[in-house]
Structure formats: structure tokens, C-alpha cells
N, C-alpha and C. Protein backbone atom coordinates (compact mmCIF):
# COMPACT_ATOMS: atom_id res chain seq x y z
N UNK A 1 -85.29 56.46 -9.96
CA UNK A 1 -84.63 55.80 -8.85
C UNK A 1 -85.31 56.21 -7.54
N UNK A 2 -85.63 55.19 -6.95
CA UNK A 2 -86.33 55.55 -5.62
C UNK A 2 -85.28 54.75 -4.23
N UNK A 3 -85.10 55.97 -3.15
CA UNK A 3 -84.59 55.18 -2.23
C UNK A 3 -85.42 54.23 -1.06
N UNK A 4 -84.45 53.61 -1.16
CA UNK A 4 -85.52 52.43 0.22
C UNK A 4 -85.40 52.74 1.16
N UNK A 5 -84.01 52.46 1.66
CA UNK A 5 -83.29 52.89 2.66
C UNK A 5 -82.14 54.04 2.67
N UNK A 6 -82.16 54.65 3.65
CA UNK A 6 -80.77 55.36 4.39
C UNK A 6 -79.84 55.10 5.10
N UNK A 7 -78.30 54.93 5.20
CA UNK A 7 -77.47 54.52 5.55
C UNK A 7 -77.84 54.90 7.23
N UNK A 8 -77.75 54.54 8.50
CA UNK A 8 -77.71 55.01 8.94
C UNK A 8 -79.28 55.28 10.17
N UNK A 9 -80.11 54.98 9.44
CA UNK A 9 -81.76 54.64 9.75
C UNK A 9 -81.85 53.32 10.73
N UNK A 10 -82.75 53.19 10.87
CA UNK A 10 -83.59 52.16 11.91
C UNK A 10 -83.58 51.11 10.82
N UNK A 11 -83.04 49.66 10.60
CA UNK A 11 -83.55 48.55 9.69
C UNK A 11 -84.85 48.39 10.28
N UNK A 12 -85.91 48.36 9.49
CA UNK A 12 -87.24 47.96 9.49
C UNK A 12 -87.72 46.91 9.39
N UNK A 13 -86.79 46.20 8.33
CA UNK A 13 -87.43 44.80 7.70
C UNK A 13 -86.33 44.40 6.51
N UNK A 14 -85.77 43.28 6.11
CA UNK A 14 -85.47 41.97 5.50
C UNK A 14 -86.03 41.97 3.85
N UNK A 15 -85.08 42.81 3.10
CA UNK A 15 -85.61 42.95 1.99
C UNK A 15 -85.40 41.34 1.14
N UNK A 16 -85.90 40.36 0.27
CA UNK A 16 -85.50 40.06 -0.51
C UNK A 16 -86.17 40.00 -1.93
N UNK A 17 -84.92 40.27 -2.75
CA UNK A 17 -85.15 40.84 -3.79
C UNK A 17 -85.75 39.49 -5.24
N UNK A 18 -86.86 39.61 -5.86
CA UNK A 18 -87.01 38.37 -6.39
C UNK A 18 -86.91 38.94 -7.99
N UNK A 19 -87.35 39.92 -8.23
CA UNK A 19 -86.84 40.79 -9.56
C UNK A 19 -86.40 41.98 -9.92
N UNK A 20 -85.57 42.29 -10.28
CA UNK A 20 -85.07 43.93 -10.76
C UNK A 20 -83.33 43.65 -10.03
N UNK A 21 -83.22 45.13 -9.80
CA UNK A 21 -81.70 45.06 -9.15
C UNK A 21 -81.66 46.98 -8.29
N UNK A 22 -81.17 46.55 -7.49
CA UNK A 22 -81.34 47.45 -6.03
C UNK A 22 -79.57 48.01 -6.06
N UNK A 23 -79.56 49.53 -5.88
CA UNK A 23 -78.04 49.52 -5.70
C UNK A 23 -77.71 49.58 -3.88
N UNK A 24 -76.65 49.19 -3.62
CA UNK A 24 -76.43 49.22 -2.26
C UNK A 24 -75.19 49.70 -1.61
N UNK A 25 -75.10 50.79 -1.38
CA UNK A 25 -73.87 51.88 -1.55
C UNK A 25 -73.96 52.03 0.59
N UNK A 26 -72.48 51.90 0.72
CA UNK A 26 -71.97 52.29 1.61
C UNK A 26 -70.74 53.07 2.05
N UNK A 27 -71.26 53.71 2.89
CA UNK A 27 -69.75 55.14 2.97
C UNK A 27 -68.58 54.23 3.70
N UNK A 28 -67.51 54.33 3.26
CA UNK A 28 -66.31 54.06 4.04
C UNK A 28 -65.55 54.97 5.27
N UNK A 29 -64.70 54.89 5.71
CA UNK A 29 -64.02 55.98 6.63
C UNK A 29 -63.54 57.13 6.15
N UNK A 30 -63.17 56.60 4.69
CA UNK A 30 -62.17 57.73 4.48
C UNK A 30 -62.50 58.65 3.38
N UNK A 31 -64.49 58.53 3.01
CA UNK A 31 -65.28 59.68 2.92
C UNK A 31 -65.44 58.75 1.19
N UNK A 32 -64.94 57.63 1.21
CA UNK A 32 -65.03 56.53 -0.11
C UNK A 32 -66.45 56.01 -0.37
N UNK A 33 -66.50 55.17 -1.40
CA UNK A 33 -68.32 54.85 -1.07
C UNK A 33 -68.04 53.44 -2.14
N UNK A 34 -68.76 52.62 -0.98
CA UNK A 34 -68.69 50.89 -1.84
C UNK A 34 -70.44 50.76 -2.37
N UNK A 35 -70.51 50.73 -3.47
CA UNK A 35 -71.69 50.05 -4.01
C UNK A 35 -71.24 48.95 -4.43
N UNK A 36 -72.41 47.85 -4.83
CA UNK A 36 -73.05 46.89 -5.24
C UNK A 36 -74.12 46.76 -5.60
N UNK A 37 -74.31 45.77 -6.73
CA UNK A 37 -75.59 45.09 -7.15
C UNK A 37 -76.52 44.14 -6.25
N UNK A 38 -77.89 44.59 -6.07
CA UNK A 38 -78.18 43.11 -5.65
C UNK A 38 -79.34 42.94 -6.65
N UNK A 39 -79.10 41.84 -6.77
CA UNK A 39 -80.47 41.34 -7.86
C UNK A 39 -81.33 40.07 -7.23
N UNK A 40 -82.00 39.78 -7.95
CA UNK A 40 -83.24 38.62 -7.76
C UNK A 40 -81.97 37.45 -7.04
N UNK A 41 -82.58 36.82 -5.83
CA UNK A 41 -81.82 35.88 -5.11
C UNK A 41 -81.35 36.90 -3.72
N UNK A 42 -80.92 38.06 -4.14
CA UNK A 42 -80.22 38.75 -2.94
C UNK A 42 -81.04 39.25 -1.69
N UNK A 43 -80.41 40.05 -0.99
CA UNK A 43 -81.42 40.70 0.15
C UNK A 43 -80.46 41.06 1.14
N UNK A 44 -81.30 42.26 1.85
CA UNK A 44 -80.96 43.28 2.03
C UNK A 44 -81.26 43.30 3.58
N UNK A 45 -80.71 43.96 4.83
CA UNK A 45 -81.15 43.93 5.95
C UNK A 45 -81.20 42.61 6.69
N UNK A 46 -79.77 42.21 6.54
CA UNK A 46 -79.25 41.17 7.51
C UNK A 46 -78.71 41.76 8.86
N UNK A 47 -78.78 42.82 9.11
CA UNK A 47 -78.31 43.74 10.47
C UNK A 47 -79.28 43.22 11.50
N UNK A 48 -80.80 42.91 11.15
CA UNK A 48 -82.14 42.27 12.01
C UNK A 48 -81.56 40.57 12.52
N UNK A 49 -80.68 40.06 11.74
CA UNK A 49 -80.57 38.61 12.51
C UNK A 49 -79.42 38.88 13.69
N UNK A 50 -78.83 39.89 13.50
CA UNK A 50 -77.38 39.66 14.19
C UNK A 50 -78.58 40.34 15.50
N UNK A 51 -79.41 41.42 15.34
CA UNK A 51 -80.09 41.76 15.98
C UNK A 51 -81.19 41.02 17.36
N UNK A 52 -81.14 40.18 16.36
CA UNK A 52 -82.19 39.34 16.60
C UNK A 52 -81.64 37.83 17.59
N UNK A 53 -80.68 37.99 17.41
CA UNK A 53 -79.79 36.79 18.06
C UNK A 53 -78.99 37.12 18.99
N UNK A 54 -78.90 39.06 19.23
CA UNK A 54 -78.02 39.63 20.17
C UNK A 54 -78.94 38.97 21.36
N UNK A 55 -77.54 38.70 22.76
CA UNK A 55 -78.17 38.34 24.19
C UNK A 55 -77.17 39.03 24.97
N UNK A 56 -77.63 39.95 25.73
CA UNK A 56 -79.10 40.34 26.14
C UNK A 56 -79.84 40.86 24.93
N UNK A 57 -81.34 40.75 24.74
CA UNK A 57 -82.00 41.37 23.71
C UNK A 57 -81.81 43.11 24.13
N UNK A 58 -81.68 43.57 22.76
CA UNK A 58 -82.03 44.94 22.74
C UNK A 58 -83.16 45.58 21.91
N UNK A 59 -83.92 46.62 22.74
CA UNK A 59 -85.45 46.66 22.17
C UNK A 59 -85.16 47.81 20.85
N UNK A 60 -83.73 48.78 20.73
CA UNK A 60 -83.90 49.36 19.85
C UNK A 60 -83.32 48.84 18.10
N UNK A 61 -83.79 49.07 17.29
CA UNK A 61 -83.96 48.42 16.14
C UNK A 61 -81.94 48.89 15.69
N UNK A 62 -81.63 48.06 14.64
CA UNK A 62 -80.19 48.39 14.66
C UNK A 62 -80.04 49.33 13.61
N UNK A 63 -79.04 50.16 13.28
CA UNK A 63 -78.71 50.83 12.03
C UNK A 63 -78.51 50.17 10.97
N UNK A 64 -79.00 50.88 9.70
CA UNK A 64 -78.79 50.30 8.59
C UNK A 64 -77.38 50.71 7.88
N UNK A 65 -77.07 49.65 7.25
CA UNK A 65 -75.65 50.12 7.34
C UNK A 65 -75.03 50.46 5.72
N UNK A 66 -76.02 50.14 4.87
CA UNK A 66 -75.71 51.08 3.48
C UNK A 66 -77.35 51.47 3.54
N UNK A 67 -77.23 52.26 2.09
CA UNK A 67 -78.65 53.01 1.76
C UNK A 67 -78.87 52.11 0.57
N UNK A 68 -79.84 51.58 0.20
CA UNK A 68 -80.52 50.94 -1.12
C UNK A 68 -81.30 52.42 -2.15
N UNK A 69 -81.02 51.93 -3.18
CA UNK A 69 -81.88 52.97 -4.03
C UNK A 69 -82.17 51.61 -5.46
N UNK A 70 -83.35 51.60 -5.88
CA UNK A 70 -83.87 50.96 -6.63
C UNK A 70 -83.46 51.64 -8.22
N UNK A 71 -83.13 50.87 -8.90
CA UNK A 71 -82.18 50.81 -10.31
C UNK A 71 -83.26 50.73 -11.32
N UNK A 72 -84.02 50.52 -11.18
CA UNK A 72 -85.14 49.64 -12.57
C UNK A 72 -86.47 49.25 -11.53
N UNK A 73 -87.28 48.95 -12.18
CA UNK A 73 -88.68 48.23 -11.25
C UNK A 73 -88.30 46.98 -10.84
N UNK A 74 -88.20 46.90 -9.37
CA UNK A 74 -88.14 46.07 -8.97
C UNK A 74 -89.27 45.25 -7.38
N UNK A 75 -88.98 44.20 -8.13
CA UNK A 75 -90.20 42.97 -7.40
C UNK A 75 -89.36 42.30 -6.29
N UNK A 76 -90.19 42.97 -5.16
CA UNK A 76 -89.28 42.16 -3.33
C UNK A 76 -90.31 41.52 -2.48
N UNK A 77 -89.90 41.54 -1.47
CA UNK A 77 -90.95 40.89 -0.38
C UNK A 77 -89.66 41.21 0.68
N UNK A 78 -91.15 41.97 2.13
CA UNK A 78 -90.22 41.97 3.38
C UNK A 78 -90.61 41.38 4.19
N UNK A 79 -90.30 41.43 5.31
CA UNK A 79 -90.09 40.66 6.29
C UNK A 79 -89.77 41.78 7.16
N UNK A 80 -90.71 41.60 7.95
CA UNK A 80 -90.77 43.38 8.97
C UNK A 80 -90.12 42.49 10.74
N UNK A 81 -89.48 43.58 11.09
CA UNK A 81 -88.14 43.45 12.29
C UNK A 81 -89.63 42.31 13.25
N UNK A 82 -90.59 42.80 13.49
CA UNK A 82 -91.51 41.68 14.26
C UNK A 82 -91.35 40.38 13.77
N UNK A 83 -91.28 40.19 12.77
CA UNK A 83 -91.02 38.78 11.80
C UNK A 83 -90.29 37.89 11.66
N UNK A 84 -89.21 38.48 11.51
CA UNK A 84 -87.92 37.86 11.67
C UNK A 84 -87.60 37.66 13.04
N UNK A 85 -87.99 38.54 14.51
CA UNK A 85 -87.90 37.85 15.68
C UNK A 85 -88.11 37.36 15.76
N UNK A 86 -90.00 36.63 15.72
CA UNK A 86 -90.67 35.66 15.73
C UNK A 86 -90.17 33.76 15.51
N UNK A 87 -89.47 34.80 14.14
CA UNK A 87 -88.70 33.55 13.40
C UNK A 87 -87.49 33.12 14.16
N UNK A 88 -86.62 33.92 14.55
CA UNK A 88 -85.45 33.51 14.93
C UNK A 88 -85.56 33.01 16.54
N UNK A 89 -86.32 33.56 17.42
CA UNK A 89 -86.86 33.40 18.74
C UNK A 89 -87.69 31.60 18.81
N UNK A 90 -88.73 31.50 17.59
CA UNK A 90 -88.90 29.85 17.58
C UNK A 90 -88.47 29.59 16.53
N UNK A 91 -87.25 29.46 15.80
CA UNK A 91 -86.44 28.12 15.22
C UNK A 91 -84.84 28.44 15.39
N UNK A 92 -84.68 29.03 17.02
CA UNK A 92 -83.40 29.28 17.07
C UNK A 92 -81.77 28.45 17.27
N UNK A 93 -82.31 27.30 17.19
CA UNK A 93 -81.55 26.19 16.93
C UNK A 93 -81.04 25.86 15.44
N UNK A 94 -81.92 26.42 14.38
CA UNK A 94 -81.38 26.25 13.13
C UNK A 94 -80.39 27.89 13.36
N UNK A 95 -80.35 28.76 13.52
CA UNK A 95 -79.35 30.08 13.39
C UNK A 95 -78.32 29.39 14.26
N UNK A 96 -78.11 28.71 14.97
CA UNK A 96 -76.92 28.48 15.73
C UNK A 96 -75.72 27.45 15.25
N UNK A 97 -76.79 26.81 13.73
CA UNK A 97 -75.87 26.00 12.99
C UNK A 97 -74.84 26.92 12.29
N UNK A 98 -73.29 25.93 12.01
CA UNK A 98 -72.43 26.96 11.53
C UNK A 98 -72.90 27.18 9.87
N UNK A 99 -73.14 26.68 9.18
CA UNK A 99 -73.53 26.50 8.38
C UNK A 99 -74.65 27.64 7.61
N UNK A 100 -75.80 27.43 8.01
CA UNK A 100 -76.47 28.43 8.13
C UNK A 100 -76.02 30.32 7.84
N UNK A 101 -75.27 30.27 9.72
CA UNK A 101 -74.61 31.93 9.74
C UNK A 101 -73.16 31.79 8.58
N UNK A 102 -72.70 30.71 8.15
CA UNK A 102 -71.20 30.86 6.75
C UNK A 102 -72.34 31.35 5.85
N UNK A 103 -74.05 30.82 5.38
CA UNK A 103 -74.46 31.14 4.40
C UNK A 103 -74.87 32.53 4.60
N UNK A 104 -75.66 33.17 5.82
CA UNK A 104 -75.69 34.66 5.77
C UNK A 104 -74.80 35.84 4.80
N UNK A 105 -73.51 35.23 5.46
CA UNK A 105 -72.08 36.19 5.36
C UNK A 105 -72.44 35.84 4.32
N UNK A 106 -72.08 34.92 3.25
CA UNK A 106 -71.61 34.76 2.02
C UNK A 106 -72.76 35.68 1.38
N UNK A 107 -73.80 35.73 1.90
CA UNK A 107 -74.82 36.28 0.89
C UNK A 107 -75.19 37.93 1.24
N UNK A 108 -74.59 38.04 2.84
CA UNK A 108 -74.40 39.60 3.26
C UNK A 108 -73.58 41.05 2.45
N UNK A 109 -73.83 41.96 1.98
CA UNK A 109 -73.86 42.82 1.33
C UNK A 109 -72.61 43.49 2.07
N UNK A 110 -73.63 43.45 3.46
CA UNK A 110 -71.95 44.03 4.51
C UNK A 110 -71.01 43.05 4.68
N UNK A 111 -70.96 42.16 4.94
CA UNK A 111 -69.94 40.99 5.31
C UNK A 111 -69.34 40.97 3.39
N UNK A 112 -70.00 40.96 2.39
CA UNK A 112 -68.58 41.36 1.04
C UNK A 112 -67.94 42.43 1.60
N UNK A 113 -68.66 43.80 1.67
CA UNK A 113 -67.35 44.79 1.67
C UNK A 113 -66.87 45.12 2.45
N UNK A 114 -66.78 44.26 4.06
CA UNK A 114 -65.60 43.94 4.45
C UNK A 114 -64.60 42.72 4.26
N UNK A 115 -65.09 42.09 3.70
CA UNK A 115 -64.57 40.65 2.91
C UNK A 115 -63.42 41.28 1.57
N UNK A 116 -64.08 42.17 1.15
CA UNK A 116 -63.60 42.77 -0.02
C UNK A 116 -62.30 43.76 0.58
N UNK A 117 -62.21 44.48 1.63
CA UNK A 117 -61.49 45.39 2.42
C UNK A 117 -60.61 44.42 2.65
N UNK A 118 -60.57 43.35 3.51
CA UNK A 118 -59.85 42.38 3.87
C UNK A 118 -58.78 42.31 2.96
N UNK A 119 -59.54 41.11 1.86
CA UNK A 119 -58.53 41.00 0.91
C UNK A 119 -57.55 42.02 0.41
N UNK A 120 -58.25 43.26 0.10
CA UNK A 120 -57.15 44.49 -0.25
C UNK A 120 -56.00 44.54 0.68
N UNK A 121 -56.38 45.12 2.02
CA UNK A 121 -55.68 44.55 3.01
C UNK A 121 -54.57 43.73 3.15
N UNK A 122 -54.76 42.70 2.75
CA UNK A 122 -53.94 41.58 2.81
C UNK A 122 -52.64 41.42 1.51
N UNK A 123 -53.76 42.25 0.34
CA UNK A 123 -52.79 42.20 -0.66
C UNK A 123 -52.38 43.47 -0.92
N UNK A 124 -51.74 44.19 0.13
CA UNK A 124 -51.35 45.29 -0.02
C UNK A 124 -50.12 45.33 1.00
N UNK A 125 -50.26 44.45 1.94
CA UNK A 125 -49.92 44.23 3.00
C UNK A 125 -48.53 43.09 2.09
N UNK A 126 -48.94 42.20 1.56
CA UNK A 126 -48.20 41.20 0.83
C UNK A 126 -47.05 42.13 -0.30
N UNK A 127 -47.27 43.71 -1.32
CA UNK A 127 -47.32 44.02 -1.81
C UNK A 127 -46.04 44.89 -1.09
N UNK A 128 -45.92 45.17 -0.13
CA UNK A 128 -45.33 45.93 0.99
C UNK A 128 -43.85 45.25 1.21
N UNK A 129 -44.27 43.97 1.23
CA UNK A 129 -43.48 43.16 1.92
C UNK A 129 -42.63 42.69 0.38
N UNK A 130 -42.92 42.39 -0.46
CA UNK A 130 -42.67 41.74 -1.94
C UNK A 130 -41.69 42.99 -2.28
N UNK A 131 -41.86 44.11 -1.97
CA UNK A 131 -40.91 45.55 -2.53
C UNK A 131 -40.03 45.85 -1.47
N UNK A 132 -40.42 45.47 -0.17
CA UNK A 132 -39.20 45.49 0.79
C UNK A 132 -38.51 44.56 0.83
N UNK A 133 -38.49 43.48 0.16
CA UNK A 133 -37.95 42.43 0.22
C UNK A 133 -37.31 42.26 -0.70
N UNK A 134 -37.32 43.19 -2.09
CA UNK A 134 -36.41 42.98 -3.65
C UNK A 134 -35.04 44.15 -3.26
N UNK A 135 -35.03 44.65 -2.25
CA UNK A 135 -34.06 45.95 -2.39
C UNK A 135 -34.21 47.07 -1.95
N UNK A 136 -33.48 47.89 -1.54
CA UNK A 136 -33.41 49.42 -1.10
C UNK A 136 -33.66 49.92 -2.90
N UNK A 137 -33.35 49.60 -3.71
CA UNK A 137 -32.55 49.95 -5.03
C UNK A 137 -33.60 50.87 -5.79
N UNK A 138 -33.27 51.24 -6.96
CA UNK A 138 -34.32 52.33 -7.77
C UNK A 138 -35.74 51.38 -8.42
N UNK A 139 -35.66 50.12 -7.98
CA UNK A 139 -37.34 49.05 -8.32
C UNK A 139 -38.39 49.52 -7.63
N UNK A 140 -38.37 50.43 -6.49
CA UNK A 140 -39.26 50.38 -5.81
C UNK A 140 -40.31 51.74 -6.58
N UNK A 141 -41.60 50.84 -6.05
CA UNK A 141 -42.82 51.90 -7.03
C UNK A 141 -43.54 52.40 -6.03
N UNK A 142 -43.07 52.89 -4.79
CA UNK A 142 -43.84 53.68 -4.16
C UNK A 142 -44.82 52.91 -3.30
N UNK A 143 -44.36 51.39 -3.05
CA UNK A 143 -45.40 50.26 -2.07
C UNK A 143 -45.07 50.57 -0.64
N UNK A 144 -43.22 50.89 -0.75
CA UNK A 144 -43.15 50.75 0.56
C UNK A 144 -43.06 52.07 1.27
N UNK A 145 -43.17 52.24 2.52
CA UNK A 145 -42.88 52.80 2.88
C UNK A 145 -41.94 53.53 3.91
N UNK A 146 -41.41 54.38 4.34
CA UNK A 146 -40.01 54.39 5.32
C UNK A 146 -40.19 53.76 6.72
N UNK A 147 -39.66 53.02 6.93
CA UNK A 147 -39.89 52.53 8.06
C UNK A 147 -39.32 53.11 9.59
N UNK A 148 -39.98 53.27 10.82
CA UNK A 148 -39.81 54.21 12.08
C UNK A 148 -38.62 53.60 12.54
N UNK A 149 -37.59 54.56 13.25
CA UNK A 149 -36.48 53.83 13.89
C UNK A 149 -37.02 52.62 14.82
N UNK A 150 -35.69 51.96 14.52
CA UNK A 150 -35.98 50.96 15.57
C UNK A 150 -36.71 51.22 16.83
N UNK A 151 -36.20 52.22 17.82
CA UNK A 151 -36.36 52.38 19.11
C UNK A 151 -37.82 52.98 19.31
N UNK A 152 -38.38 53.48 18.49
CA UNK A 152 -39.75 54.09 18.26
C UNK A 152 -40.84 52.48 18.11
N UNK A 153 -40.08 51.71 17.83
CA UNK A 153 -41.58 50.18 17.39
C UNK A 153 -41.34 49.24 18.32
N UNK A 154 -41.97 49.16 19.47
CA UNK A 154 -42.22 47.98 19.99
C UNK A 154 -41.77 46.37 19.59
N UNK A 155 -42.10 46.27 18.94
CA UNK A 155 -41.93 44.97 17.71
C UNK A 155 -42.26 44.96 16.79
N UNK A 156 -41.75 44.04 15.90
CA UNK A 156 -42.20 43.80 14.46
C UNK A 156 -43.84 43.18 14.58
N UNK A 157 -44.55 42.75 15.38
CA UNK A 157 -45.73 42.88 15.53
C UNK A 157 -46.52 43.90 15.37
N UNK A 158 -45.68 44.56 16.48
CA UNK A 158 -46.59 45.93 16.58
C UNK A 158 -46.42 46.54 15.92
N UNK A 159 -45.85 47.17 14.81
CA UNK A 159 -45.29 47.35 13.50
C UNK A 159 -46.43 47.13 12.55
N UNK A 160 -46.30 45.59 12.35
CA UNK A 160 -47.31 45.38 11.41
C UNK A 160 -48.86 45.53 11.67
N UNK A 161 -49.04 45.76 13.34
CA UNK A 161 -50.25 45.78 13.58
C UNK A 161 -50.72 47.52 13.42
N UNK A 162 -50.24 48.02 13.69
CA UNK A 162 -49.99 49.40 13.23
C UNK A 162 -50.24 49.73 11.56
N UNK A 163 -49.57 49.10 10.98
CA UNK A 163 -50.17 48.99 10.07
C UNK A 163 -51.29 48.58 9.46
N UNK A 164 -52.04 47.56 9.45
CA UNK A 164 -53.51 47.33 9.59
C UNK A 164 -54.07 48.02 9.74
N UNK A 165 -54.09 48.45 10.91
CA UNK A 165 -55.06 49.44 11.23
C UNK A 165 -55.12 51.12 10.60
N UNK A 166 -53.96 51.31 10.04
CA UNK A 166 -53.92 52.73 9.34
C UNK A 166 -54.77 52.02 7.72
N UNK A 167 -54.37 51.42 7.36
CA UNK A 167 -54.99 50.60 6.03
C UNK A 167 -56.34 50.37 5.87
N UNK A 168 -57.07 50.26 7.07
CA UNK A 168 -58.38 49.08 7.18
C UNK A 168 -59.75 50.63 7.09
N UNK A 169 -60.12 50.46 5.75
CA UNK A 169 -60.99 51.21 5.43
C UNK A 169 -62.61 50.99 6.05
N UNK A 170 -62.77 49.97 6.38
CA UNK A 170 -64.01 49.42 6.66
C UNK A 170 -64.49 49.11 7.62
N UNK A 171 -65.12 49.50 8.45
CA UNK A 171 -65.63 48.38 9.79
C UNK A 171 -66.04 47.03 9.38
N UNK A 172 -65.95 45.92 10.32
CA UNK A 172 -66.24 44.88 9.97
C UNK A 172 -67.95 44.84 10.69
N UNK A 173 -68.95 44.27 9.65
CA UNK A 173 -69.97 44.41 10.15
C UNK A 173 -70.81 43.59 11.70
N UNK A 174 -71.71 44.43 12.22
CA UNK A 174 -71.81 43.98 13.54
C UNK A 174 -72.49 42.75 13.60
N UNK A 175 -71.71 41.85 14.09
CA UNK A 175 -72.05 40.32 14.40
C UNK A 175 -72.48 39.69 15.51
N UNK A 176 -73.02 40.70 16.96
CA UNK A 176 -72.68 40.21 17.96
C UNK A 176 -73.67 38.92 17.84
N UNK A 177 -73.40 37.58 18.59
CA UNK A 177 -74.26 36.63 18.65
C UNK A 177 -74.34 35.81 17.53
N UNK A 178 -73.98 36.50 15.87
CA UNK A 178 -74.40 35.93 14.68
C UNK A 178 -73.11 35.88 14.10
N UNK A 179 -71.60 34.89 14.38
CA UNK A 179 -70.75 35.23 13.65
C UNK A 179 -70.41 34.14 12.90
């Protein structure tokens, strides 16, 4: 196993992967760690477009935001941070289609595992509400939890927004310009 990248490093360049399979592990907040597969079709170091499309430009290169380590021999091609400016600087009318940046995300490594956080999120959040909602009674499995006196919560907004945010394991990845 050889690493490519380091979580955390300068993105260099726009991996994509045409054979083998690359693992792609990222630390969470709460000291957790999300891997994934990427195989032939995938790629790696989409942090360079959001980069690349930030305005005002910034000259320093962005962090990488998991570490890759290679699984098996695998066959890529990059695309070095000069390259992809080039690219995005003259055909920047195609990145501004929505279309286009929906296909990034869908195929972004970071944009799943906060996609993936989300959903948990949401169905935990749903999960909360489904056990506070059957009864005070002896059904409950430990979803919900005690809720703060009234006079302590702002609103039932702020309540639930409060919540979110104790829940939300993940940063959502940096999009400025590319969302």
C-alpha cells in the first residue's frame, strides 16, 4: 500500500483513477474515520475546482481533505493544480452550468461523506421525533433524549437547531464559488 496523499497537505493535482482501486479515508470531528472506495471512473482532488473557481483568486493551493492510499496496482492520470486552472480560467462558462457542478458533487468523495452525514442526520433526527412521539412509556430505546426546561430554549427552532449541530459529524466540504 502506498500513500498518495495526506489529509491535510497542499492538493497538487486531479487524480483520475482508470484502473485498480484507491482507499480514501477521512477523519471526522469526533476522532471517527470515513473511508471509501474509488475505482476506475472515480477521482480524487476536486478541492482544485472549488479552488479554481474561488473569486477573489487565491494563490495558495487548498487542503486536501482525505488521505488516498493505493489498495492494489493501480492505473491514473493527473492533472496538476496549473492544469486544471488553465482549464477552468478558459472554459469557464461550462463550470457555471448547474449541471455540470450537480455532476462534481455526485461524483465528489467529499460531497458523499457529507451527503452520507446528512442523511444520518436526518434519520436520526426523524428517529428522535418517532420515540417522542409514541410515549413517555417503557418503548423508549434510548433515541430520545431529556428535553431542557422550557425557560432554558428559546424555541422549538432553536431547540432543534441545537440539535443539529451537536449531531453533525462532518464539515460540509468547501464550495466557495463551486456549489
Amino acid at each position: 500500500m502506498i500513500q498518495i496523499t495526506r489529509e491535510g497537505d497542499p492538493v497538487q493535482r486531479m487524480i483520475f483513477i482508470v484502473r485498480g482501486h484507491l482507499q480514501s479515508k477521512q477523519l471526522l470531528r469526533d476522532g471517527l474515520q470515513s473511508c471509501c472506495m474509488l475505482g476506475p471512473g472515480n477521482f480524487s482532488g476536486d478541492e482544485l475546482l472549488s479552488w479554481c473557481l474561488r473569486r477573489p483568486f487565491v494563490h495558495r493551493l487548498p487542503p486536501s481533505s482525505s488521505t488516498l492510499i493505493t489498495l492494489e496496482t493501480t492505473e491514473a492520470f493527473g492533472l496538476e493544480a496549473a492544469d486544471v486552472k488553465y482549464v477552468t480560467q478558459h472554459f469557464r462558462y461550462v463550470f457555471l452550468n448547474e449541471r455540470v457542478r450537480r455532476s462534481a458533487r455526485y461524483y465528489s468523495p467529499a460531497w458523499r461523506t457529507w451527503a452520507a452525514v446528512a442523511i444520518q442526520l436526518a434519520w436520526r433526527s426523524h428517529r428522535v421525533m418517532v420515540v417522542a412521539g409514541s410515549g413517555s412509556g417503557s418503548g423508549c430505546r434510548g433515541y430520545a433524549r431529556p428535553r431542557r426546561p422550557a425557560s432554558r430554549c428559546a424555541s422549538p427552532g432553536e431547540e432543534r437547531l441545537r440539535h443539529y449541530a451537536a449531531m453533525l459529524t462532518s464539515p460540509k466540504p468547501q464550495a466557495e464559488g463551486f456549489y
